[in-house]
PDB file of N, CA and C in Angstrom:
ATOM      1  N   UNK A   1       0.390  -0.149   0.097  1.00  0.00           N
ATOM      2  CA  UNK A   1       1.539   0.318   0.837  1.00  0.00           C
ATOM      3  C   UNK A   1       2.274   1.344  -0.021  1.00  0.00           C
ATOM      4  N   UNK A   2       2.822   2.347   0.680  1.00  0.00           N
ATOM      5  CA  UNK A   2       3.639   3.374  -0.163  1.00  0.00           C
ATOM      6  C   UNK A   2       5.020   3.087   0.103  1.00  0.00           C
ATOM      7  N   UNK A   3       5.922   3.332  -1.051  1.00  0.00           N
ATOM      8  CA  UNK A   3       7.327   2.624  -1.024  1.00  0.00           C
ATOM      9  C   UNK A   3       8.016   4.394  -0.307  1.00  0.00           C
ATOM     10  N   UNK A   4       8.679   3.713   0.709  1.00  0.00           N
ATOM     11  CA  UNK A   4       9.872   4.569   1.620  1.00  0.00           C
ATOM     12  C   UNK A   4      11.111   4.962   0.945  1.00  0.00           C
ATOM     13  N   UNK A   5      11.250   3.840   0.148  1.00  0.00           N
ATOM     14  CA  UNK A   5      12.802   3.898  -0.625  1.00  0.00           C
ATOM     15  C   UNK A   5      12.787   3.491  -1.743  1.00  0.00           C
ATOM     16  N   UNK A   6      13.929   3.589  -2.605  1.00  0.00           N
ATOM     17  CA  UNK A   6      13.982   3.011  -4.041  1.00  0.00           C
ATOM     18  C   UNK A   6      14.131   1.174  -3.946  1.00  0.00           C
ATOM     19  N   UNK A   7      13.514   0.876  -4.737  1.00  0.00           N
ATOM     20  CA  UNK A   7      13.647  -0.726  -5.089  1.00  0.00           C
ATOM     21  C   UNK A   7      13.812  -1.098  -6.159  1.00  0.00           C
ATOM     22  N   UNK A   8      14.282  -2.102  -6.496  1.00  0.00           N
ATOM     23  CA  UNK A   8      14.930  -2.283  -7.946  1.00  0.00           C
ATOM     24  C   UNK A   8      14.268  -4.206  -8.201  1.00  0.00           C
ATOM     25  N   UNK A   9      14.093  -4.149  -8.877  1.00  0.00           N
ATOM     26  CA  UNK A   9      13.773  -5.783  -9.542  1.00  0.00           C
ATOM     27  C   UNK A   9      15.108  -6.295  -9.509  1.00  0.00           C
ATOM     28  N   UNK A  10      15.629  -7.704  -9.752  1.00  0.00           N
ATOM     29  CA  UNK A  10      16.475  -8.642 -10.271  1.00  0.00           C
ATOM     30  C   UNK A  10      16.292  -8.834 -11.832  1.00  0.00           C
ATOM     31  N   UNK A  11      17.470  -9.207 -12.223  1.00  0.00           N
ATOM     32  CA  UNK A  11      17.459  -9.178 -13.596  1.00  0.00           C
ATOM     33  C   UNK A  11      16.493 -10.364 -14.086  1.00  0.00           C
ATOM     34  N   UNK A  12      16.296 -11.537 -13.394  1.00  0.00           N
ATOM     35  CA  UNK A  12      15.128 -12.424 -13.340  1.00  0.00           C
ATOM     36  C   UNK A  12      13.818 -12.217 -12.676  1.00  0.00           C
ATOM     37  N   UNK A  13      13.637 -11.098 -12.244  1.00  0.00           N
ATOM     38  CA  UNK A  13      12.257 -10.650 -11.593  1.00  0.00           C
ATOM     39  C   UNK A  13      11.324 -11.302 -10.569  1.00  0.00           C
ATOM     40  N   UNK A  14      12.570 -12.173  -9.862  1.00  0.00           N
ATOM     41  CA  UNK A  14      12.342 -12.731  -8.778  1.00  0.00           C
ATOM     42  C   UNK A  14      12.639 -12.574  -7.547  1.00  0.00           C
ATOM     43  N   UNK A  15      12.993 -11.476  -7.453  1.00  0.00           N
ATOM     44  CA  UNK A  15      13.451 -10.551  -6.335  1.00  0.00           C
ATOM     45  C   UNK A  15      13.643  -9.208  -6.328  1.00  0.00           C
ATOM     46  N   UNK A  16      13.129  -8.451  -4.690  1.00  0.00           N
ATOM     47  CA  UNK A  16      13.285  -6.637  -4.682  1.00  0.00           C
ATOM     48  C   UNK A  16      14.375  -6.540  -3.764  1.00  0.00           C
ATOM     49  N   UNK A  17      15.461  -6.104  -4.503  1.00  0.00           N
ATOM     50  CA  UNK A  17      16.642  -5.596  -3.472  1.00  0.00           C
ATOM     51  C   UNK A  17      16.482  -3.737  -3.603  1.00  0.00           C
ATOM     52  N   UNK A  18      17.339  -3.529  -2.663  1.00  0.00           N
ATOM     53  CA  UNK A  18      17.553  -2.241  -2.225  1.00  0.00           C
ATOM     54  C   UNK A  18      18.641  -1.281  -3.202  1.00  0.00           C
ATOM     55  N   UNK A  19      18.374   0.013  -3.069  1.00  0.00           N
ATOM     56  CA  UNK A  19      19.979   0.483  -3.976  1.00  0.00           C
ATOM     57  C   UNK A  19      21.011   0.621  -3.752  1.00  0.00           C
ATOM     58  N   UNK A  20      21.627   0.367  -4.712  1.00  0.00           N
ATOM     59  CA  UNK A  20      22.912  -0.075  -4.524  1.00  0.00           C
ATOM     60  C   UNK A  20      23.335  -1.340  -4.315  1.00  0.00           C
ATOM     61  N   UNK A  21      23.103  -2.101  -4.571  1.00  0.00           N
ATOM     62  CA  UNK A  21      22.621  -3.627  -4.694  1.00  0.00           C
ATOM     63  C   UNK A  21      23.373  -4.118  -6.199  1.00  0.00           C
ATOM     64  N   UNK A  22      24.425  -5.263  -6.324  1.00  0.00           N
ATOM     65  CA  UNK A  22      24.659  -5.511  -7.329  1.00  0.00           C
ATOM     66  C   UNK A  22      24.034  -5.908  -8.529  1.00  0.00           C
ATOM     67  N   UNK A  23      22.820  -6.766  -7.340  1.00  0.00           N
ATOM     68  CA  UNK A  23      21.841  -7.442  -7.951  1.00  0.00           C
ATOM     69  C   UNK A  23      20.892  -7.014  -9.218  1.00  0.00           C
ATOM     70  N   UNK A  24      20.499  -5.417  -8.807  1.00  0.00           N
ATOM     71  CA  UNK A  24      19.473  -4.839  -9.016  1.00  0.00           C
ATOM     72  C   UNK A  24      19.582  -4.124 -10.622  1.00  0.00           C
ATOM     73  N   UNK A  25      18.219  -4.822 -11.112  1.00  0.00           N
ATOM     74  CA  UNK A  25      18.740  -4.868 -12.572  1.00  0.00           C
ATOM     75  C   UNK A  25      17.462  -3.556 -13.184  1.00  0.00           C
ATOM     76  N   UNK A  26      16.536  -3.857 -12.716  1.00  0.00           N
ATOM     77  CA  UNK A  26      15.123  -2.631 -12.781  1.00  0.00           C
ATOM     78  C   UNK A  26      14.882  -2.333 -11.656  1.00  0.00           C
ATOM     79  N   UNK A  27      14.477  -0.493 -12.133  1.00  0.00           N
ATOM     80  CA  UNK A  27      13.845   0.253 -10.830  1.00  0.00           C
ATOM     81  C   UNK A  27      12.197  -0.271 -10.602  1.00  0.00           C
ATOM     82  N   UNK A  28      12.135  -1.001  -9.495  1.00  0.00           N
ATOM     83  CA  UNK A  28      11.104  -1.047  -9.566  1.00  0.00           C
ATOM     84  C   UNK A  28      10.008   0.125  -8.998  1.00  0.00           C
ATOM     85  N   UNK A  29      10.330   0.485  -7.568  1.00  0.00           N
ATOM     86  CA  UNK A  29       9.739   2.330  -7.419  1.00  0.00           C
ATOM     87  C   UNK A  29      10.232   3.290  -6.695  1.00  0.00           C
ATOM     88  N   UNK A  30      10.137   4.030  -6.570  1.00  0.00           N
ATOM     89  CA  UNK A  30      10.904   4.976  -5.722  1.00  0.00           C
ATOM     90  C   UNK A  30       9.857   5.542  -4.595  1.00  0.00           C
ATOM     91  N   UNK A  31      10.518   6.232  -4.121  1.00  0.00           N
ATOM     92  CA  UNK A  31       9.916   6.495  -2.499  1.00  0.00           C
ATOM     93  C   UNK A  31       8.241   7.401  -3.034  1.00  0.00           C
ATOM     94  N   UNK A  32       7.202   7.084  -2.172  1.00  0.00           N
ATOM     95  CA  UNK A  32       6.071   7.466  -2.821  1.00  0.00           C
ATOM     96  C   UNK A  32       5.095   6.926  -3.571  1.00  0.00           C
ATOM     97  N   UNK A  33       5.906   5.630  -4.123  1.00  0.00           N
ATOM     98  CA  UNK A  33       5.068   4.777  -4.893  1.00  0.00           C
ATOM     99  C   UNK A  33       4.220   4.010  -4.396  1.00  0.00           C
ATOM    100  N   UNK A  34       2.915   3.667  -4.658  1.00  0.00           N
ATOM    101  CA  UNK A  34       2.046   2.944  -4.008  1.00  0.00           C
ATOM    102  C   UNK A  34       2.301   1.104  -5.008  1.00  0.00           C
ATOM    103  N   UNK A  35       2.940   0.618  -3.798  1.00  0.00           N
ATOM    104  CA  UNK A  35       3.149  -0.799  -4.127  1.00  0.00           C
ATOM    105  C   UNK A  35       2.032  -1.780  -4.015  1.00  0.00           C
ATOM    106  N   UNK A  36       1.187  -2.252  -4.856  1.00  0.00           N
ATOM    107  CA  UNK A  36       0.488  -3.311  -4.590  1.00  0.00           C
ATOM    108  C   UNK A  36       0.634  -4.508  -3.695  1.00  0.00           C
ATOM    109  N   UNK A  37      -0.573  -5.052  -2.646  1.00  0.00           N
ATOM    110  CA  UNK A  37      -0.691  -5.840  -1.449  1.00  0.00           C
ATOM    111  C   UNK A  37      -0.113  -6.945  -2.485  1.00  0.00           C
ATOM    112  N   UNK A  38      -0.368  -7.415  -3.816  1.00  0.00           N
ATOM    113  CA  UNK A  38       0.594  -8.564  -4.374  1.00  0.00           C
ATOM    114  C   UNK A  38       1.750  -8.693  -4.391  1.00  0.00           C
ATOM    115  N   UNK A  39       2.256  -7.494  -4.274  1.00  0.00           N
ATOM    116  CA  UNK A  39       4.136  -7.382  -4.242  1.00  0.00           C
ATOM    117  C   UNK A  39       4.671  -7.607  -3.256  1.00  0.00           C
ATOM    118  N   UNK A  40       3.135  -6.932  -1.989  1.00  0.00           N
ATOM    119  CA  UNK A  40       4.098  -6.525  -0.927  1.00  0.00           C
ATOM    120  C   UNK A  40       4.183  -8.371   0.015  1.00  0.00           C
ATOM    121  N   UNK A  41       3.296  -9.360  -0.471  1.00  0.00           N
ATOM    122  CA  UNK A  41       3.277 -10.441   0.071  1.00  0.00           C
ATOM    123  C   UNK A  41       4.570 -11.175  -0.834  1.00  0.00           C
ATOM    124  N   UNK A  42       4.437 -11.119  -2.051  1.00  0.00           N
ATOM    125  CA  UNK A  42       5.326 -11.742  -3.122  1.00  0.00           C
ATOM    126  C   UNK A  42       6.697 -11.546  -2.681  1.00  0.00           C
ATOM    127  N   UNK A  43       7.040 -10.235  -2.076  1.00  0.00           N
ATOM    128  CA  UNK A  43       8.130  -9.981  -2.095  1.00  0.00           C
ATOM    129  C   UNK A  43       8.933  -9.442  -0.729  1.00  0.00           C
ATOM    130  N   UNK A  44       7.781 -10.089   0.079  1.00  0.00           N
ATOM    131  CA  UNK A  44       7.793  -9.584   1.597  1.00  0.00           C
ATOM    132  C   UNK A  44       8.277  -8.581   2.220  1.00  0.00           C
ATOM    133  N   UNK A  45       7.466  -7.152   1.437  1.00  0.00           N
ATOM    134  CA  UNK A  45       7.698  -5.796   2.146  1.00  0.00           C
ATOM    135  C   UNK A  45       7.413  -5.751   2.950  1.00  0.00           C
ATOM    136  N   UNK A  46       8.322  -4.631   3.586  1.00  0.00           N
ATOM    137  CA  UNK A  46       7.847  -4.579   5.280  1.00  0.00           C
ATOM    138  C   UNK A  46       7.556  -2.771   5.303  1.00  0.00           C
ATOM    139  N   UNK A  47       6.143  -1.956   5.773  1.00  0.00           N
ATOM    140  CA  UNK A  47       6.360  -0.814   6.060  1.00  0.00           C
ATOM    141  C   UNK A  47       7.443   0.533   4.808  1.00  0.00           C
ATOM    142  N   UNK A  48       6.684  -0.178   3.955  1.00  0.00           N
ATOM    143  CA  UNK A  48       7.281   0.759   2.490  1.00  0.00           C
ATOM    144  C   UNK A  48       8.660   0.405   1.716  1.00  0.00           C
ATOM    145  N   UNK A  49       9.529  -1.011   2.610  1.00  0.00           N
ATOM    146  CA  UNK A  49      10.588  -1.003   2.518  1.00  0.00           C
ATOM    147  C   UNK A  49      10.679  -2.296   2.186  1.00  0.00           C
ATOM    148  N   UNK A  50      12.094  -3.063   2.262  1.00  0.00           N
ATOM    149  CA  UNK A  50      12.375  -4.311   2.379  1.00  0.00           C
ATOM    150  C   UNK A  50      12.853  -4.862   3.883  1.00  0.00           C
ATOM    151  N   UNK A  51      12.614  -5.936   3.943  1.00  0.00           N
ATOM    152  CA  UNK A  51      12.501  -6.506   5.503  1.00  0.00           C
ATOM    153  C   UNK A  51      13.995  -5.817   6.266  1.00  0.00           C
ATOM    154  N   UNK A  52      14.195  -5.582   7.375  1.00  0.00           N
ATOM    155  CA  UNK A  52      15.374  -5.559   8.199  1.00  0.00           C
ATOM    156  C   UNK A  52      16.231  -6.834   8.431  1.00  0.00           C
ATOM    157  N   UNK A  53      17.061  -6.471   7.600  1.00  0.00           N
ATOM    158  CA  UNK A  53      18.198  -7.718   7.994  1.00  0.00           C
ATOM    159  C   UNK A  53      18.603  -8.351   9.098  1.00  0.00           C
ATOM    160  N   UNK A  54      18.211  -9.490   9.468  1.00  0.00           N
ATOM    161  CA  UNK A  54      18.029 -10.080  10.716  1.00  0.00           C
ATOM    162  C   UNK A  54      19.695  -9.795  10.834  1.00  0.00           C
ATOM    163  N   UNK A  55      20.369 -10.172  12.236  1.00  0.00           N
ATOM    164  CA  UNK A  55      21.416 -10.228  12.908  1.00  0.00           C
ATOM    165  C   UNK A  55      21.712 -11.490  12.783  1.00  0.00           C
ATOM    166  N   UNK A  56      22.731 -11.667  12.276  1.00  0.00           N
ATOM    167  CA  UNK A  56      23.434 -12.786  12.296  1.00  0.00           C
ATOM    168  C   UNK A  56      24.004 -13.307  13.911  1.00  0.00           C
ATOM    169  N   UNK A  57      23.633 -14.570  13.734  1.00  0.00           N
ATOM    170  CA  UNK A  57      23.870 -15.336  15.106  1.00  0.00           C
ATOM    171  C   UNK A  57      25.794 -15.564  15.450  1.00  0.00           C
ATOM    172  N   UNK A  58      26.273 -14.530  16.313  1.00  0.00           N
ATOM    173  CA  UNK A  58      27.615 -14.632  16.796  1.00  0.00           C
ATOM    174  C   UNK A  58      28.322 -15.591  15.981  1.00  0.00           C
ATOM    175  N   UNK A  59      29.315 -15.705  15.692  1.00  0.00           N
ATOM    176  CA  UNK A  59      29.629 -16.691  15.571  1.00  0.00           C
ATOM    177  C   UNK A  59      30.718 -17.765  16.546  1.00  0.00           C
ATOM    178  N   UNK A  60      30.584 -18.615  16.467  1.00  0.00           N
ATOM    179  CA  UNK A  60      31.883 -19.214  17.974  1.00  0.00           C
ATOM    180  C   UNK A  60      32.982 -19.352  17.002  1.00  0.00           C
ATOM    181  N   UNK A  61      34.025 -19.263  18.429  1.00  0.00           N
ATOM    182  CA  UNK A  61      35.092 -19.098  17.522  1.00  0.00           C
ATOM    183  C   UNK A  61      36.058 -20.471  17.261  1.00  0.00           C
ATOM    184  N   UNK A  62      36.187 -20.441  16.308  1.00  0.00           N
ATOM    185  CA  UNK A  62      36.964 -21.943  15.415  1.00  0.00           C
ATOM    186  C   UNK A  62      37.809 -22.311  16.471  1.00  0.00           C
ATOM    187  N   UNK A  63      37.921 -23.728  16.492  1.00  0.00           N
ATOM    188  CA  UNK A  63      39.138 -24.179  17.066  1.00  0.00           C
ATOM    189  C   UNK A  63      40.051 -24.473  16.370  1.00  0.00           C
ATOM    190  N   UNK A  64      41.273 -23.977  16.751  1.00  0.00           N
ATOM    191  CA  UNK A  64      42.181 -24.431  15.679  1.00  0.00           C
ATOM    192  C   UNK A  64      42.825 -25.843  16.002  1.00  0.00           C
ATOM    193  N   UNK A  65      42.459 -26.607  14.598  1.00  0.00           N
ATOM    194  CA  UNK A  65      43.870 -27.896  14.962  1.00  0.00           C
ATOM    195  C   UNK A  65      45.048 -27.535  14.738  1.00  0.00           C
ATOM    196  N   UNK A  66      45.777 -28.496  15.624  1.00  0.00           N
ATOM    197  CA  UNK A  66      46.748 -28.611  15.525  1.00  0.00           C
ATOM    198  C   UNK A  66      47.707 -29.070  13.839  1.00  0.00           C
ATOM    199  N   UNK A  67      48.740 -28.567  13.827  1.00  0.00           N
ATOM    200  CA  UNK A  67      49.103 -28.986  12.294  1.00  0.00           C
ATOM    201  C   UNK A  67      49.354 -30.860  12.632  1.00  0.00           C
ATOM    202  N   UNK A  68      49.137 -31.123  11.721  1.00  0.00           N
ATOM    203  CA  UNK A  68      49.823 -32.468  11.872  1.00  0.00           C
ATOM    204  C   UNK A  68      51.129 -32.480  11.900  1.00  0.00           C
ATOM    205  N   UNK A  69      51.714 -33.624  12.883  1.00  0.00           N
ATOM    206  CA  UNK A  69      53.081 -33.855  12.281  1.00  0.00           C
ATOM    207  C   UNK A  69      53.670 -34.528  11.324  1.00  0.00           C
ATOM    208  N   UNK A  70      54.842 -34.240  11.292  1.00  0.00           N
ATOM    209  CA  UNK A  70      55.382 -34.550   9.750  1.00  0.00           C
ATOM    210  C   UNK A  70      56.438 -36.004  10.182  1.00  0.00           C
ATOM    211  N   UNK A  71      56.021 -36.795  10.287  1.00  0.00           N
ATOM    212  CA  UNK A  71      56.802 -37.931  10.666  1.00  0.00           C
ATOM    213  C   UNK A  71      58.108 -38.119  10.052  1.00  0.00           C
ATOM    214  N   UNK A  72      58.201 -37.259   8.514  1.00  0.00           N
ATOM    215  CA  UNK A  72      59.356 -37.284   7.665  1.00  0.00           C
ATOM    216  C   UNK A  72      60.258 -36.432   7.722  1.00  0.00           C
ATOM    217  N   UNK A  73      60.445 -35.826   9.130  1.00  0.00           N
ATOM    218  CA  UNK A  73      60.747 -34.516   9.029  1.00  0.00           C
ATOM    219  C   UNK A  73      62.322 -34.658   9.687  1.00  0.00           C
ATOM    220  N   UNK A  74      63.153 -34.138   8.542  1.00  0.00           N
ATOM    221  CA  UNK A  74      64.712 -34.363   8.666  1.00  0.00           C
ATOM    222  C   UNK A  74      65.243 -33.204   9.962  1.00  0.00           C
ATOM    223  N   UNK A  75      66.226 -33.842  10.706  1.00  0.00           N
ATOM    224  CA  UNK A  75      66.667 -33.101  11.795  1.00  0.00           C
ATOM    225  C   UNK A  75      67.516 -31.687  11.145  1.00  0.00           C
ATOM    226  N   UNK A  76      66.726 -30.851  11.774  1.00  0.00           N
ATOM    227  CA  UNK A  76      67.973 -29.376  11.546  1.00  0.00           C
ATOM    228  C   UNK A  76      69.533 -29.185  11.125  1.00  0.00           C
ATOM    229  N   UNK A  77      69.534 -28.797  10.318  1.00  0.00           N
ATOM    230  CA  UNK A  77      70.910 -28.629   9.372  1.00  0.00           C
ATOM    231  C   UNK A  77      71.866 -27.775  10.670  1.00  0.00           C
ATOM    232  N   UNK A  78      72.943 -28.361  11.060  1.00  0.00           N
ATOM    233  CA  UNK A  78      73.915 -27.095  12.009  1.00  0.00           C
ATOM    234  C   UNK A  78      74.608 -26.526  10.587  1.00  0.00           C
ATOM    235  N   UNK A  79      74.142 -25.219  10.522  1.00  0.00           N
ATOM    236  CA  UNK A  79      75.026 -24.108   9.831  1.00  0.00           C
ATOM    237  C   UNK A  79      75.824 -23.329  10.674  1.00  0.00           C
ATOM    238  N   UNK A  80      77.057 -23.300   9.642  1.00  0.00           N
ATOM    239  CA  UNK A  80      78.257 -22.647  10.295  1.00  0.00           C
ATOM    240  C   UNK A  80      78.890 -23.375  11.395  1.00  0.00           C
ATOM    241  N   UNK A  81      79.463 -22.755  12.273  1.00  0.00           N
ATOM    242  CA  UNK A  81      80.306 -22.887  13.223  1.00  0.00           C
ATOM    243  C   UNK A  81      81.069 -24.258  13.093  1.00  0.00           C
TER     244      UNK A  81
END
């Protein structure tokens, strides 16, 4: 497979992130590079690249509780008047 884009190793060499990536500690190749069928299973390239980031599933939206009540809760101060 020929690499599309730059890829970079992990500083533990257990992973190919993309650039710009905090992660990314070595270049591993840049666009043009012919990546070995071991990498590209090891590290599950897709088409010169790294896989497409699946879509995250919606999320529903929280229900909010209610606050609890405060059973200790002193009656309102009358200020002024």
């Amino acid at each position: 497979m020929i690499a599309k884009e730059r890829l970079y190793l992990t500083a533990d060499k257990s992973a190919v992130v993309a650039q710009g990536d905090e992660r990314a500690a070595f270049l591993y190749c840049s666009p043009g590079d012919e990546i070995p069928d071991s990498a590209v299973k090891l590290f599950g390239l897709v088409d010169g690249g790294l896989k497409p980031a699946t879509e995250p599933e919606p999320s529903k939206p929280k229900k909010e509780k209610p606050a609890p009540e405060n059973k200790e809760q002193k009656p309102a101060e009358n200020k002024g008047a």
